[in-house]
PDB file of N, CA and C in Angstrom:
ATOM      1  N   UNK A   1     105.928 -15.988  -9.029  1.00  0.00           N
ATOM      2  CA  UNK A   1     105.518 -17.354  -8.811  1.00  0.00           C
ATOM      3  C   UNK A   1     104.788 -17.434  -7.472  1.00  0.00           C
ATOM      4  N   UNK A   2     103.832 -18.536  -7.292  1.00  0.00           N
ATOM      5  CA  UNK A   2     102.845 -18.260  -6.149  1.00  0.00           C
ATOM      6  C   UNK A   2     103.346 -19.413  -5.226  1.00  0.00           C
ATOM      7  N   UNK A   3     103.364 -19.145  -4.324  1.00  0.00           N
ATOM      8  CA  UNK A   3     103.805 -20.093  -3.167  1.00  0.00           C
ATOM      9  C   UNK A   3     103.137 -21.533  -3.485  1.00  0.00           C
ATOM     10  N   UNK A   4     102.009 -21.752  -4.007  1.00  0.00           N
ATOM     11  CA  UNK A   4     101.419 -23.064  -4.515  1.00  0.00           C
ATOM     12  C   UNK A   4     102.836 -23.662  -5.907  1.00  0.00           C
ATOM     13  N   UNK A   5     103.113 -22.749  -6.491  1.00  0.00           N
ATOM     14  CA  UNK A   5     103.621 -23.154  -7.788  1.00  0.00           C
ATOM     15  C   UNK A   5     104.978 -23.427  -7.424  1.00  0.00           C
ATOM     16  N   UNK A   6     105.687 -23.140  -6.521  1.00  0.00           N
ATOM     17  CA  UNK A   6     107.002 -22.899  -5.773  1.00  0.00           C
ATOM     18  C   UNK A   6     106.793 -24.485  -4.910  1.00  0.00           C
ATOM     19  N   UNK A   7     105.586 -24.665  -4.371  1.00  0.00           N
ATOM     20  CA  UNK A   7     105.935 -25.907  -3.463  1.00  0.00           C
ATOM     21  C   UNK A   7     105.957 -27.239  -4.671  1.00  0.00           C
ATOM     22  N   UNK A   8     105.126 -27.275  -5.580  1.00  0.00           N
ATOM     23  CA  UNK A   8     104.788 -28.045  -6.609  1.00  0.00           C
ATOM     24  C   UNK A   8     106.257 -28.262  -7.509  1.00  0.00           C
ATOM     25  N   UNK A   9     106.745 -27.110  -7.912  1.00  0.00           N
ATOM     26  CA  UNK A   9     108.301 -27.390  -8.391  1.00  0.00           C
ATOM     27  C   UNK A   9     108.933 -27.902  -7.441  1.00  0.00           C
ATOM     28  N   UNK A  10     109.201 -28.007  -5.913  1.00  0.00           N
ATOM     29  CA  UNK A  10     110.180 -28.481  -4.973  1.00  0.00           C
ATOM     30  C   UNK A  10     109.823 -29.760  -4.903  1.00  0.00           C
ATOM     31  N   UNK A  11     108.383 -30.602  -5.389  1.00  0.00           N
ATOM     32  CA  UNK A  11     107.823 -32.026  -5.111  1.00  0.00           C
ATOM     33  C   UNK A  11     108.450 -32.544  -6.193  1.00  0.00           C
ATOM     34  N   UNK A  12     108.182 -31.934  -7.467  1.00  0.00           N
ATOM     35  CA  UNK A  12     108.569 -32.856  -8.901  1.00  0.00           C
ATOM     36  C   UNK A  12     109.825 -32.683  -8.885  1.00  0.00           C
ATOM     37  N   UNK A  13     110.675 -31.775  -8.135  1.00  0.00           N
ATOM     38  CA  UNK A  13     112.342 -32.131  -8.173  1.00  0.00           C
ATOM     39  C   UNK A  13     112.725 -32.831  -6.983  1.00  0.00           C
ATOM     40  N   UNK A  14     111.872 -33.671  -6.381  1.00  0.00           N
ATOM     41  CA  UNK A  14     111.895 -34.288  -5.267  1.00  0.00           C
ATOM     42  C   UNK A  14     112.713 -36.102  -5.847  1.00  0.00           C
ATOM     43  N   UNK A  15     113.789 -36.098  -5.620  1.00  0.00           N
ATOM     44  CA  UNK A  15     113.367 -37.826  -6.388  1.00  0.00           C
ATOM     45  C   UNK A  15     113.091 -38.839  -5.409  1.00  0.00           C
ATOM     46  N   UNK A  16     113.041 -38.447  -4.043  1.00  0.00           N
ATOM     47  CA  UNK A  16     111.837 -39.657  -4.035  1.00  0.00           C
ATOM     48  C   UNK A  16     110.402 -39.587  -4.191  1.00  0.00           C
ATOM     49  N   UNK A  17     109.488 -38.568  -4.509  1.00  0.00           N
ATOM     50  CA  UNK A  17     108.708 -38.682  -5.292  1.00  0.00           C
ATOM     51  C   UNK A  17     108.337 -38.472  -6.449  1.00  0.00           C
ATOM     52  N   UNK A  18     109.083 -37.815  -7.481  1.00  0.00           N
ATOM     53  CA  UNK A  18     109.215 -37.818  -8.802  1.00  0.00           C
ATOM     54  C   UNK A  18     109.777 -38.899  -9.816  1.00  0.00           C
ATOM     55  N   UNK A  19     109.673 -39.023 -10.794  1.00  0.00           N
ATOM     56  CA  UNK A  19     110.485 -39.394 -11.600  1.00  0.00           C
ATOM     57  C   UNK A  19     110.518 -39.008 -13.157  1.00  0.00           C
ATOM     58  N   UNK A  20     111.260 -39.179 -13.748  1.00  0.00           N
ATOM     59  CA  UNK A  20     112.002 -38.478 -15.225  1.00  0.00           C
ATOM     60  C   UNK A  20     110.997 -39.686 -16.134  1.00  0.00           C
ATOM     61  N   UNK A  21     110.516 -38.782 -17.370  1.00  0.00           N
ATOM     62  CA  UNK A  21     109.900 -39.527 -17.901  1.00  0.00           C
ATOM     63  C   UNK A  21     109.429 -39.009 -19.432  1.00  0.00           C
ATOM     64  N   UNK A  22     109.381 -39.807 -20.218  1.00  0.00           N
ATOM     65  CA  UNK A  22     109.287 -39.099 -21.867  1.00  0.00           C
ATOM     66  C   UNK A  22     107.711 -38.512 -22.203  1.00  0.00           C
ATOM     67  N   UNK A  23     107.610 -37.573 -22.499  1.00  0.00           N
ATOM     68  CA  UNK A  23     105.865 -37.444 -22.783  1.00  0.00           C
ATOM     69  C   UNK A  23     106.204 -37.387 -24.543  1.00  0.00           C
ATOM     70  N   UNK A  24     105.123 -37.843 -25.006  1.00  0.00           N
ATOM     71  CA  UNK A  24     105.057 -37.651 -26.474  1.00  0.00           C
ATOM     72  C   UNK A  24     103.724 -37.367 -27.079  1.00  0.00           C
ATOM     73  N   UNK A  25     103.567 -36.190 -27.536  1.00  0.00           N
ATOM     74  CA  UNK A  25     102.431 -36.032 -27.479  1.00  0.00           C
ATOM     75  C   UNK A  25     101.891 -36.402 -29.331  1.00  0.00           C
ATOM     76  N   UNK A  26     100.557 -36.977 -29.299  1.00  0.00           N
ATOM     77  CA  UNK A  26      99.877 -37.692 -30.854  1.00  0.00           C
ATOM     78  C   UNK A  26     100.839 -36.543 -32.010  1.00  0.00           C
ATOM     79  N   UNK A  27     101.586 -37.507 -32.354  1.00  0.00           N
ATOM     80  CA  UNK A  27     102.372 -36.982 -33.683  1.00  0.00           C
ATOM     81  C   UNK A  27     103.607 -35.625 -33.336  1.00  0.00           C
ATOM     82  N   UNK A  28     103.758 -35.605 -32.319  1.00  0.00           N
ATOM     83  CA  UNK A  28     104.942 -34.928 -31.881  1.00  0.00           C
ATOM     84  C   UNK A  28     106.024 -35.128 -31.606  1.00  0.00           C
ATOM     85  N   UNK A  29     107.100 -34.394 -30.748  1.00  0.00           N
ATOM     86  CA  UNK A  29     108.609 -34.798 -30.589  1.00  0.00           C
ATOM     87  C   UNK A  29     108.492 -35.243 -28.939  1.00  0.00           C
ATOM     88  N   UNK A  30     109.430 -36.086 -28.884  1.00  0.00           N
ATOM     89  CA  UNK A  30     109.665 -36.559 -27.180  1.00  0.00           C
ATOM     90  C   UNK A  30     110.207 -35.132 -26.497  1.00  0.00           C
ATOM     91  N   UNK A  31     109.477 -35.258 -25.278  1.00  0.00           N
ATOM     92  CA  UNK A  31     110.087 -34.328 -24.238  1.00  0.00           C
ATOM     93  C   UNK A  31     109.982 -35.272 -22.884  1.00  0.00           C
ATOM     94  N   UNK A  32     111.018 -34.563 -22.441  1.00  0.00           N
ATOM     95  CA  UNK A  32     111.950 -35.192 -21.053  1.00  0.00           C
ATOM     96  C   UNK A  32     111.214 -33.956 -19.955  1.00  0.00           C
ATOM     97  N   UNK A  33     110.391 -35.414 -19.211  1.00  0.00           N
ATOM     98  CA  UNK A  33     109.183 -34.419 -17.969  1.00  0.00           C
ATOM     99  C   UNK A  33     109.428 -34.980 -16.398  1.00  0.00           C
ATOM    100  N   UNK A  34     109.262 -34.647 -15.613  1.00  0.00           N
ATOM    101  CA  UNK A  34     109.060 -35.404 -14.785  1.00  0.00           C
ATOM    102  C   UNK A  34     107.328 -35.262 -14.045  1.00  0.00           C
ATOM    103  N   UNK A  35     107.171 -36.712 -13.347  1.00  0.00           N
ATOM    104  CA  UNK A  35     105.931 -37.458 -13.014  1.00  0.00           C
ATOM    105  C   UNK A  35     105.931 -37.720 -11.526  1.00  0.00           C
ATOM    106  N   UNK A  36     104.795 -37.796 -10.993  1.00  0.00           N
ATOM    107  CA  UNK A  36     104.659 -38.104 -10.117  1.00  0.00           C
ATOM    108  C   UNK A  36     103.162 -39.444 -10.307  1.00  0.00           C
ATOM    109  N   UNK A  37     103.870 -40.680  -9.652  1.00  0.00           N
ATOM    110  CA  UNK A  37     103.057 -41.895 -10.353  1.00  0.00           C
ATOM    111  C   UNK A  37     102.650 -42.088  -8.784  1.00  0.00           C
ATOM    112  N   UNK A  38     101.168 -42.548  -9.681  1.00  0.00           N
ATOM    113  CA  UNK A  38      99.838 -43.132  -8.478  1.00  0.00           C
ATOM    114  C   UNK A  38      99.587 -44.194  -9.310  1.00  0.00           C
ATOM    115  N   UNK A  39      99.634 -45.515  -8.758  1.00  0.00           N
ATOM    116  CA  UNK A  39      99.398 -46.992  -8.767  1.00  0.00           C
ATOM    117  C   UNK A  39      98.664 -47.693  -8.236  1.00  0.00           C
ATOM    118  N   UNK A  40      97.488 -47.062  -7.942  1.00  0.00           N
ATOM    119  CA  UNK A  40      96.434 -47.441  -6.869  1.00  0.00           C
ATOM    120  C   UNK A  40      96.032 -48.753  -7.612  1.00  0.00           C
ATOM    121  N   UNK A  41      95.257 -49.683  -6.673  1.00  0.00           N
ATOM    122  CA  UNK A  41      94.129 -50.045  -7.117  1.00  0.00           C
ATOM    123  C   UNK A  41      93.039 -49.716  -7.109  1.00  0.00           C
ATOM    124  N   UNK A  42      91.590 -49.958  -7.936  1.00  0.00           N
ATOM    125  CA  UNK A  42      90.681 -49.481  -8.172  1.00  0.00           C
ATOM    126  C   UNK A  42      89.266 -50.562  -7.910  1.00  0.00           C
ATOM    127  N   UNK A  43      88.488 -49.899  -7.071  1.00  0.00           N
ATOM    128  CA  UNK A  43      87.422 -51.003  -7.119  1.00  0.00           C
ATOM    129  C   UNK A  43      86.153 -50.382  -7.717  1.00  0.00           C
ATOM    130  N   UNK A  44      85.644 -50.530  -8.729  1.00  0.00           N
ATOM    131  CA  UNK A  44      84.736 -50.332  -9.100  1.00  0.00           C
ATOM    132  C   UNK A  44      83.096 -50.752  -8.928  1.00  0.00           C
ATOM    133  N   UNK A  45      82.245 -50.327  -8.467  1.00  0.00           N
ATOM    134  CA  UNK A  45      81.073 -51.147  -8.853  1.00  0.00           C
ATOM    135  C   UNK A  45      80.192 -51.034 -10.060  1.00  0.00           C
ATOM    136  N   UNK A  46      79.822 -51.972 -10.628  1.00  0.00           N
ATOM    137  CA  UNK A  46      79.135 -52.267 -11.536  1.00  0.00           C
ATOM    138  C   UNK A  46      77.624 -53.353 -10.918  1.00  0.00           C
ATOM    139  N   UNK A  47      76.906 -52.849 -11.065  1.00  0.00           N
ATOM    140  CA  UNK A  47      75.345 -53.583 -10.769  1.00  0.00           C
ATOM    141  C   UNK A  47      75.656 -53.872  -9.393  1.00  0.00           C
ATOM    142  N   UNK A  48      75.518 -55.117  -8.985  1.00  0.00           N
ATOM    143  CA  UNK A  48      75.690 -55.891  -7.619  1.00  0.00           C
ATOM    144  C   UNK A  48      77.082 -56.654  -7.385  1.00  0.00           C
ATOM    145  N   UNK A  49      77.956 -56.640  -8.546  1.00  0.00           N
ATOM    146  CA  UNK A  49      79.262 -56.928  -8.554  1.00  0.00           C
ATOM    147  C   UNK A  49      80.172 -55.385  -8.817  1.00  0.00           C
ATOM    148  N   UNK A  50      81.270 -55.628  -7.668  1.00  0.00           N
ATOM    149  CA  UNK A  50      82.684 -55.284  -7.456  1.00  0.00           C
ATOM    150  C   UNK A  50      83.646 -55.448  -8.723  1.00  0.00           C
ATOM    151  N   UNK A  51      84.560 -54.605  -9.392  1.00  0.00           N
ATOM    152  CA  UNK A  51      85.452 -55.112 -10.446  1.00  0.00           C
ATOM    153  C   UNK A  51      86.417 -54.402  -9.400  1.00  0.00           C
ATOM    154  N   UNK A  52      87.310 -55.500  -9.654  1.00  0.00           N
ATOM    155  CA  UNK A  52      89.373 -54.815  -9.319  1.00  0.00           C
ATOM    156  C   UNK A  52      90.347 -54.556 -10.348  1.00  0.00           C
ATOM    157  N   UNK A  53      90.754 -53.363 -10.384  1.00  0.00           N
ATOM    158  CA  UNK A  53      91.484 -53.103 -11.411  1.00  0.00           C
ATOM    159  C   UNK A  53      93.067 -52.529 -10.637  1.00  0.00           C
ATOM    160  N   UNK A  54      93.976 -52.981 -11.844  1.00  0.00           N
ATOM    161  CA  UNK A  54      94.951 -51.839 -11.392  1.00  0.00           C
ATOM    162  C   UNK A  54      94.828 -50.234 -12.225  1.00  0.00           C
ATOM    163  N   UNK A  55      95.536 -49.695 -11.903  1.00  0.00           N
ATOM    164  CA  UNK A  55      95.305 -48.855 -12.368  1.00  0.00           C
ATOM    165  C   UNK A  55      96.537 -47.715 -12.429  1.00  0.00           C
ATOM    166  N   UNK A  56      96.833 -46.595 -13.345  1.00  0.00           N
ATOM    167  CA  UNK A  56      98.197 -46.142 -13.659  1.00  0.00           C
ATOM    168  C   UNK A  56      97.626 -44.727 -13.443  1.00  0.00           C
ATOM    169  N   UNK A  57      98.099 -43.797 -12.655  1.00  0.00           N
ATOM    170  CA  UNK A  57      97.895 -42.152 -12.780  1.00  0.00           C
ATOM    171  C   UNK A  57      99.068 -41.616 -12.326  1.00  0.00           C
ATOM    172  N   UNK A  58      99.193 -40.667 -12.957  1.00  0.00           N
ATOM    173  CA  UNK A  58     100.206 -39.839 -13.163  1.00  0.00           C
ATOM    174  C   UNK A  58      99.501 -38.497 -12.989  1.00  0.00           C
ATOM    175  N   UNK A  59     101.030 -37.370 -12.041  1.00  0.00           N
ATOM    176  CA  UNK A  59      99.908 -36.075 -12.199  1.00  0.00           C
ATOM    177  C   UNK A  59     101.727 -35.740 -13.290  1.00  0.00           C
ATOM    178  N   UNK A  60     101.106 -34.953 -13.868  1.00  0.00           N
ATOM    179  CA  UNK A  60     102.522 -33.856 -14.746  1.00  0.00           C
ATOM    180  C   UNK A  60     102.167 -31.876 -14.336  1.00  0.00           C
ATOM    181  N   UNK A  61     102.667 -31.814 -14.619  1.00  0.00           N
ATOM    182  CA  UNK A  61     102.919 -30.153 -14.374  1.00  0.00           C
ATOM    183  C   UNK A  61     102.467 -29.427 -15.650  1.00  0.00           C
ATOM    184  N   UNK A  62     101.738 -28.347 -15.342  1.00  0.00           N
ATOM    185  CA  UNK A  62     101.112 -28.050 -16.745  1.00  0.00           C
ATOM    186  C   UNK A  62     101.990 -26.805 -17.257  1.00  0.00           C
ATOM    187  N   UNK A  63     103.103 -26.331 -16.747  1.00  0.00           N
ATOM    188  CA  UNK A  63     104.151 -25.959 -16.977  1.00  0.00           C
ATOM    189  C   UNK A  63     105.035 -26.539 -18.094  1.00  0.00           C
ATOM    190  N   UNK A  64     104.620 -27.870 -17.984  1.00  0.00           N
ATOM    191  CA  UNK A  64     106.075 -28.584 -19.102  1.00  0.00           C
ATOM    192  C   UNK A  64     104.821 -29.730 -20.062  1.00  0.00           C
ATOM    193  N   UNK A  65     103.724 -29.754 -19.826  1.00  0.00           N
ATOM    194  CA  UNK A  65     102.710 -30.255 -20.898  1.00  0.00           C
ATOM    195  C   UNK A  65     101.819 -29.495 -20.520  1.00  0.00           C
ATOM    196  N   UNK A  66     101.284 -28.242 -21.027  1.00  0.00           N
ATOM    197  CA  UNK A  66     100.048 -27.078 -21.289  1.00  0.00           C
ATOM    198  C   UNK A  66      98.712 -28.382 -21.465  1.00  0.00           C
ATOM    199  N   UNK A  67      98.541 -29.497 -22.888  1.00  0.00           N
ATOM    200  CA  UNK A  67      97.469 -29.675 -22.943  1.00  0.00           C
ATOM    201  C   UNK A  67      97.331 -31.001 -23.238  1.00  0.00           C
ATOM    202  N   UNK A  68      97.140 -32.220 -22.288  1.00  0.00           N
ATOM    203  CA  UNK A  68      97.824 -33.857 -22.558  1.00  0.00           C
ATOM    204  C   UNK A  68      96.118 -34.346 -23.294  1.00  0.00           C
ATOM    205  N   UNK A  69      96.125 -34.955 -24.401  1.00  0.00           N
ATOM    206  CA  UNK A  69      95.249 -35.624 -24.794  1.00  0.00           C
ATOM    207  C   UNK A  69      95.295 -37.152 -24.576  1.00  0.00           C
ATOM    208  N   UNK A  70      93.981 -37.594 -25.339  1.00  0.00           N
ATOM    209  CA  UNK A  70      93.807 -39.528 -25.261  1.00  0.00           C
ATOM    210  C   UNK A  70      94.664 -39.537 -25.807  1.00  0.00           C
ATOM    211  N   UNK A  71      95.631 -40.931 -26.303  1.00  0.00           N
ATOM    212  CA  UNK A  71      96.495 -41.021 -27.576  1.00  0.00           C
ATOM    213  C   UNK A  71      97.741 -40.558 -27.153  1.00  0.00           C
ATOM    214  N   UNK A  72      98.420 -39.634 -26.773  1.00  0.00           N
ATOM    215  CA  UNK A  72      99.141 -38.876 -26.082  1.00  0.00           C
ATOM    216  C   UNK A  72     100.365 -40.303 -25.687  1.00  0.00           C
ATOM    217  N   UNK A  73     101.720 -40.505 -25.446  1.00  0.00           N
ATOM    218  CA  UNK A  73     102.295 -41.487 -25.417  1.00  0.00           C
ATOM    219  C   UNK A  73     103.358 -40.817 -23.776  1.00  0.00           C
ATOM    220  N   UNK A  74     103.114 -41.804 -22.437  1.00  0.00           N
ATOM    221  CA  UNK A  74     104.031 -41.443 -21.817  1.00  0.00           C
ATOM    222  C   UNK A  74     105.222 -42.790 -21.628  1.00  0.00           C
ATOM    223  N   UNK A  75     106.526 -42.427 -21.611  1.00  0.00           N
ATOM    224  CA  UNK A  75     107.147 -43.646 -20.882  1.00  0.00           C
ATOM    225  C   UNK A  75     107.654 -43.188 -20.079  1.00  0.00           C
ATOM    226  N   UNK A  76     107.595 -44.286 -18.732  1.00  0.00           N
ATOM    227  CA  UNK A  76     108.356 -44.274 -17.908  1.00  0.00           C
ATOM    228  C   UNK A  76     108.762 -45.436 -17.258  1.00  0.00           C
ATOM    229  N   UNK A  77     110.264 -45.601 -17.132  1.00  0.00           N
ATOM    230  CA  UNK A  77     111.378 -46.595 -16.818  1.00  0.00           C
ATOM    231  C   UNK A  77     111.216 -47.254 -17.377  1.00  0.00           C
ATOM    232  N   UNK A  78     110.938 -47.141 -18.809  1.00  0.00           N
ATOM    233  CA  UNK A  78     111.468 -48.641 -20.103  1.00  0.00           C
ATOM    234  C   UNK A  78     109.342 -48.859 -20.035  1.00  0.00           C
ATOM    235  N   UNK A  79     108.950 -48.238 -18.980  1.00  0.00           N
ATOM    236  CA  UNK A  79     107.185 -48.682 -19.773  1.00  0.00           C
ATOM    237  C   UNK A  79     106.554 -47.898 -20.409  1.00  0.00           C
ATOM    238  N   UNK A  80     105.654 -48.053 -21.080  1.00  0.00           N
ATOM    239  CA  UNK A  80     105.151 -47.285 -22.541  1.00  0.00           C
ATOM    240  C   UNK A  80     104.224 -47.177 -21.925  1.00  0.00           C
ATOM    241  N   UNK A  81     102.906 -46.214 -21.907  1.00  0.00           N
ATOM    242  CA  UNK A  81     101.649 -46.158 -21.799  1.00  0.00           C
ATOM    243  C   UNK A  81     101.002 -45.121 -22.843  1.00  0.00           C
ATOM    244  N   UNK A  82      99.998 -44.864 -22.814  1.00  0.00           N
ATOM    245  CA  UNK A  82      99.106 -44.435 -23.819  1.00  0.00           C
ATOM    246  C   UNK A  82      97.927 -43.473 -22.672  1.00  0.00           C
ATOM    247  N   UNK A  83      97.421 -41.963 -23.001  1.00  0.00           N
ATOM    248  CA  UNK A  83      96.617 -41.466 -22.126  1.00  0.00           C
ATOM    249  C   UNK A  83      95.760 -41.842 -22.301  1.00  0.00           C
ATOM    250  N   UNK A  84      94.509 -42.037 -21.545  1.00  0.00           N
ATOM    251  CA  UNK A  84      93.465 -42.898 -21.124  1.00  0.00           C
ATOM    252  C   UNK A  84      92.215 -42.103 -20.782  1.00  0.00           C
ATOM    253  N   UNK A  85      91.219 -41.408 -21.299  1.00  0.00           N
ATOM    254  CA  UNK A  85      90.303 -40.528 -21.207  1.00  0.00           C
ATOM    255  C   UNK A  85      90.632 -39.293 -20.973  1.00  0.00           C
ATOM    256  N   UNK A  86      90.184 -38.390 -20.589  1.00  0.00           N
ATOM    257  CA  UNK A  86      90.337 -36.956 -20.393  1.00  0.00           C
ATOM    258  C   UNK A  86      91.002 -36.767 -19.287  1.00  0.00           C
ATOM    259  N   UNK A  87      92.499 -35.542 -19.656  1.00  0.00           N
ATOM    260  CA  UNK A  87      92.634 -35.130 -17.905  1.00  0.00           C
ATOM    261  C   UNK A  87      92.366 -34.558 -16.906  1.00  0.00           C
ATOM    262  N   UNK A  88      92.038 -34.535 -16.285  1.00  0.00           N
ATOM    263  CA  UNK A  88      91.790 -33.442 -15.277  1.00  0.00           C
ATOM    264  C   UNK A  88      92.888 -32.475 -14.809  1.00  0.00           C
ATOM    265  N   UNK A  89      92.421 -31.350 -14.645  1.00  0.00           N
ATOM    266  CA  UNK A  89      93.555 -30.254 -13.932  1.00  0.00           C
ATOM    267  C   UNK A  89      93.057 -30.363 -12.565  1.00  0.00           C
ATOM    268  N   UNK A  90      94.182 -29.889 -11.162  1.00  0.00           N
ATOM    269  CA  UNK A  90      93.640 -29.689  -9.913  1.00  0.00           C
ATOM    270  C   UNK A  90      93.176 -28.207 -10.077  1.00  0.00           C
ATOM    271  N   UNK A  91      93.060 -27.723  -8.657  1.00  0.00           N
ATOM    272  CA  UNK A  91      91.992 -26.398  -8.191  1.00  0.00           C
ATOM    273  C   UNK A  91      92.551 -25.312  -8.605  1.00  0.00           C
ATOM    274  N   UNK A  92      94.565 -25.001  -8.357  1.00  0.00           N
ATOM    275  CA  UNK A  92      95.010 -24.125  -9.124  1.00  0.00           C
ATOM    276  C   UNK A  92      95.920 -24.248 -10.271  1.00  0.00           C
ATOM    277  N   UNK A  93      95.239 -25.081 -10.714  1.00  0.00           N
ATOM    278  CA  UNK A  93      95.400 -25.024 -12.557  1.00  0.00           C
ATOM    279  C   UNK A  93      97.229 -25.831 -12.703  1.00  0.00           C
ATOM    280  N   UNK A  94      97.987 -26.273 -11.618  1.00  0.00           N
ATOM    281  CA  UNK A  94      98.894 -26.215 -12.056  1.00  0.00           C
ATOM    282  C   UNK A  94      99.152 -27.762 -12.090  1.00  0.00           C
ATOM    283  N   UNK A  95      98.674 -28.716 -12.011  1.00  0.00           N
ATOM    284  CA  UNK A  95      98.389 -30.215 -12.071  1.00  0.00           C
ATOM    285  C   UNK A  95      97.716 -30.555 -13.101  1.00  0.00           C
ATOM    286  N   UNK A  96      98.051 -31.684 -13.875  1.00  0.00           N
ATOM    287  CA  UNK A  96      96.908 -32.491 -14.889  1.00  0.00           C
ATOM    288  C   UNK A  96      97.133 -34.119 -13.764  1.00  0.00           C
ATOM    289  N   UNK A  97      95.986 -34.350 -14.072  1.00  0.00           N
ATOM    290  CA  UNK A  97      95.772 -35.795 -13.523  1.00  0.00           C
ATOM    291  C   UNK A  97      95.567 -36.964 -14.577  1.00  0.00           C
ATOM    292  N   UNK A  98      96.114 -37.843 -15.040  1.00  0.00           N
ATOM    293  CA  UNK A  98      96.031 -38.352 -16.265  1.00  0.00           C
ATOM    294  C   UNK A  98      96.046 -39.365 -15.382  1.00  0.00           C
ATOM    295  N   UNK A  99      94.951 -39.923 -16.635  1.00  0.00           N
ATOM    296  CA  UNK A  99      94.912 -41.659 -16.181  1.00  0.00           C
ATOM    297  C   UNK A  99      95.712 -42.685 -17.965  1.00  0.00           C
ATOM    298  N   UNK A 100      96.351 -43.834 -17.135  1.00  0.00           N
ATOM    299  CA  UNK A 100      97.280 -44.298 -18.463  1.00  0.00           C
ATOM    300  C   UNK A 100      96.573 -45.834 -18.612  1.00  0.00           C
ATOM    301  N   UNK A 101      97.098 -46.249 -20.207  1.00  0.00           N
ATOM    302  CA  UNK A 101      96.892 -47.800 -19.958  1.00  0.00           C
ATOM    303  C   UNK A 101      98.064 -48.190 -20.511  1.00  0.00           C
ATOM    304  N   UNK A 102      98.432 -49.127 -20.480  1.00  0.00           N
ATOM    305  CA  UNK A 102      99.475 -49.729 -21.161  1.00  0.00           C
ATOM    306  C   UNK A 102      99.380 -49.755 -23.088  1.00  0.00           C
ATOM    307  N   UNK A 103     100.570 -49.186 -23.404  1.00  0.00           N
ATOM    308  CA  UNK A 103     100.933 -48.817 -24.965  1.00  0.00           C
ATOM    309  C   UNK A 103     100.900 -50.647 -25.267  1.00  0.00           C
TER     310      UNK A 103
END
């Protein structure tokens, strides 16, 4: 295991920044993951107007979900969401960056 993959397991078993959470992937069985949730807001521009959004990201470990699609179902603490365009992986492969919307 690489010292990157070793610090990344010590964050997601971190609980104050982790948390336990169901992934379900389009037409599959629930699995019990843990998340690390980003709640930013988002300002977008469009033409000469600003949009504000909230917005839901989650990174997961590609250890315990290999390959998260759109459609894809996460809950966490009693909220449902649904994956939300394509994820991104970080630089050494061991992060997905998912963006959610509400199920």
């Amino acid at each position: 295991m690489s010292v990157f993959a070793a610090a990344i397991d010590n964050l997601f078993a971190d609980p104050n920044i982790a948390f336990e959470a169901t992934y379900i992937a389009d037409g599959g069985a629930p699995q019990l993951i843990r998340v690390v949730t980003r709640r930013a807001d988002e300002i977008t521009g469009f033409g000469e107007a600003r949009l504000w959004s909230e917005t839901t990201r989650i990174d997961l470990r590609v250890a315990e979900v290999p390959e998260p699609r759109p459609g894809d179902r996460v809950e966490i603490e009693g909220d449902a969401f649904l994956v939300q365009g394509e994820p991104v992986r970080d630089r050494e492969r061991l992060i997905w960056t998912v963006n959610l919307r509400p199920a």
